[in-house]
C-alpha atoms as a PDB file:
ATOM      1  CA  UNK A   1     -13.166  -8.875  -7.045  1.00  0.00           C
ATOM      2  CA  UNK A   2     -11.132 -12.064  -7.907  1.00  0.00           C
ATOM      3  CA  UNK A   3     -11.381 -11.601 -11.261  1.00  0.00           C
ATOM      4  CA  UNK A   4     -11.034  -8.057 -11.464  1.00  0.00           C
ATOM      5  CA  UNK A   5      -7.453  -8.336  -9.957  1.00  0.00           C
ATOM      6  CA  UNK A   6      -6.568 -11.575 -12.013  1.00  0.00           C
ATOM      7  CA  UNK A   7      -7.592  -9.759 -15.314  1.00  0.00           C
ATOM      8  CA  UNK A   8      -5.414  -6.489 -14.361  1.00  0.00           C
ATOM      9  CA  UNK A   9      -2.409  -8.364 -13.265  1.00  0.00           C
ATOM     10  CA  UNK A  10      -2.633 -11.347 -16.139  1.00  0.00           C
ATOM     11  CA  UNK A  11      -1.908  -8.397 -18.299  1.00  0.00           C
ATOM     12  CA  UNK A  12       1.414  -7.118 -16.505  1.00  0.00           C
ATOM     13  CA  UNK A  13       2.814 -10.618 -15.659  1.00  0.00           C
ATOM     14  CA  UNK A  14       4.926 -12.672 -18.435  1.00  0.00           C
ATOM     15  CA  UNK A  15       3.880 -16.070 -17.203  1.00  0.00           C
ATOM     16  CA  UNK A  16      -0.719 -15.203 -16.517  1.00  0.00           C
ATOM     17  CA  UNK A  17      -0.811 -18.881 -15.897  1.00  0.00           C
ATOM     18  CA  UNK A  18       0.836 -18.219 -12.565  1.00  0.00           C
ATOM     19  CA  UNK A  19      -1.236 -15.735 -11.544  1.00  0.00           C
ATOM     20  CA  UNK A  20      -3.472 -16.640  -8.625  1.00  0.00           C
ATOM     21  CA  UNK A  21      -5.709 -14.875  -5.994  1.00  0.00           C
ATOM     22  CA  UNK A  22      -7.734 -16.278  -3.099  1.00  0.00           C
ATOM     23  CA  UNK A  23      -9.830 -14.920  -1.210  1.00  0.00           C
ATOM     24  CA  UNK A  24     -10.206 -14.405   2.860  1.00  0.00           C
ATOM     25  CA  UNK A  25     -12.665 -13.067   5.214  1.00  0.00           C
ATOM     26  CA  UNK A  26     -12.272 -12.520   8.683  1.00  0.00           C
ATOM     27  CA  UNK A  27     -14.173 -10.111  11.168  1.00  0.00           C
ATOM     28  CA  UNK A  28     -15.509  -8.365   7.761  1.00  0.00           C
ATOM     29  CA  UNK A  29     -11.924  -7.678   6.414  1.00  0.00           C
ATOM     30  CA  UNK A  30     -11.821  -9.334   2.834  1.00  0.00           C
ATOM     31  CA  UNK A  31      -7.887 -10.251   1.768  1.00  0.00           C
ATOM     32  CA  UNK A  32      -7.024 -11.045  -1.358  1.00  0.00           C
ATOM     33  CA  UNK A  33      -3.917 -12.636  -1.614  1.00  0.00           C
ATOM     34  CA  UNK A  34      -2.047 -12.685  -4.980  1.00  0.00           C
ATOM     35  CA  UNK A  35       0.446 -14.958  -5.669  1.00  0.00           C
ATOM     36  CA  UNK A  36       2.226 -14.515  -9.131  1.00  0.00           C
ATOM     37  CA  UNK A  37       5.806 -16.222 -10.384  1.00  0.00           C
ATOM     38  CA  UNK A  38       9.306 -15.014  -9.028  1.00  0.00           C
ATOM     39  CA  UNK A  39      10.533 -13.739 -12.158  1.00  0.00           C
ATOM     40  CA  UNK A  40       7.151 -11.506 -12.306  1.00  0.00           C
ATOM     41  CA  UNK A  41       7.369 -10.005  -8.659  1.00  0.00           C
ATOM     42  CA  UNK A  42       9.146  -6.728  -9.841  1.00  0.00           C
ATOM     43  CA  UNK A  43       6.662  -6.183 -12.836  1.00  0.00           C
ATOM     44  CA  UNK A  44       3.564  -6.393  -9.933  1.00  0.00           C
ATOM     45  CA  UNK A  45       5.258  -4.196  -7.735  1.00  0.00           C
ATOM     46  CA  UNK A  46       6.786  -1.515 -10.037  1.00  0.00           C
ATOM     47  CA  UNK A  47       9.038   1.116  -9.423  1.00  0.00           C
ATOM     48  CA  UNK A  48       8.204   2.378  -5.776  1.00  0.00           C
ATOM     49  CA  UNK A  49       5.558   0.597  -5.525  1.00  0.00           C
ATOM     50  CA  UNK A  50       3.638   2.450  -7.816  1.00  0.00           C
ATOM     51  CA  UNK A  51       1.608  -0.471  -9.683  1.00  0.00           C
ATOM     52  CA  UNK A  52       0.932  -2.679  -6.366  1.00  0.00           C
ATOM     53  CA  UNK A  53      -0.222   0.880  -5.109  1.00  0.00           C
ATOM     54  CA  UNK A  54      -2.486   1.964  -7.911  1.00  0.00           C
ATOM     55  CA  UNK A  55      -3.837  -2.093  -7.886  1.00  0.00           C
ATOM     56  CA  UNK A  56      -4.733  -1.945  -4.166  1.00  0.00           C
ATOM     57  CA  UNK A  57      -6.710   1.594  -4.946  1.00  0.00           C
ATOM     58  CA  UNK A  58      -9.024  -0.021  -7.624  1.00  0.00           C
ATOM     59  CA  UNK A  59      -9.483  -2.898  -4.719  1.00  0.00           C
ATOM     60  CA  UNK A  60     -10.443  -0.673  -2.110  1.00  0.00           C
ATOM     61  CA  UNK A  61     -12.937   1.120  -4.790  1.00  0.00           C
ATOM     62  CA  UNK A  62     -14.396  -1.607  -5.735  1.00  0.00           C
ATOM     63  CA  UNK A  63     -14.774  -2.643  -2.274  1.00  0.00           C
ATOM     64  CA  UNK A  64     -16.203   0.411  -1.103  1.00  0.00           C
ATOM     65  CA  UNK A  65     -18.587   0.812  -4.152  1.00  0.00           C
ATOM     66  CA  UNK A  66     -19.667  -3.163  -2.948  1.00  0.00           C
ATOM     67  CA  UNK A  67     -19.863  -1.889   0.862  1.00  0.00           C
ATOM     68  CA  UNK A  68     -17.171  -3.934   2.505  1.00  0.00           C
ATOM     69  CA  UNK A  69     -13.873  -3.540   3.757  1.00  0.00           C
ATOM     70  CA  UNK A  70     -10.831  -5.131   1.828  1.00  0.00           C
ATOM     71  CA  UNK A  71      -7.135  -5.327   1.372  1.00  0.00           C
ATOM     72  CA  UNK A  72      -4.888  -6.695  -1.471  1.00  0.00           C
ATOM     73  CA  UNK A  73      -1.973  -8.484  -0.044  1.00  0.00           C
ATOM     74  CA  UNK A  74       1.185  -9.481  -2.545  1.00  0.00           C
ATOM     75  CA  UNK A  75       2.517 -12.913  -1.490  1.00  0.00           C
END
């Protein structure tokens, strides 16, 4: 799922060499945790939310297609 995220947001971002994601698991709750430069913040989130929204969907897809739990957390 790593990758997955790193290739979607590589192609929003301005600086992809910024871009990382790690990876957590606790009590079977997987967080991802993205990290991406200041300057690219805005273009991750997008207006209202809508691109960290429709990002976190295709996580929780994946995750469910996979049969686990996980959550996409912007840092």
């Amino acid at each position: 799922m790593i990758e997955l995220v790193e290739t979607i947001v590589k192609a929003i971002v301005d600086e992809p060499d910024a871009v990382n994601v790690t990876e957590k698991e606790e009590d079977g709750l997987v967080t991802l945790e993205l990290n991406v430069a200041p300057n690219d913040m805005g273009k991750v989130i997008g207006k209202q939310g809508r691109i960290a929204r429709a990002i976190r969907t295709v996580v929780k897809a994946m995750a469910t297609k996979k049969g686990i739990r996980a959550e996409l957390e912007i840092i």
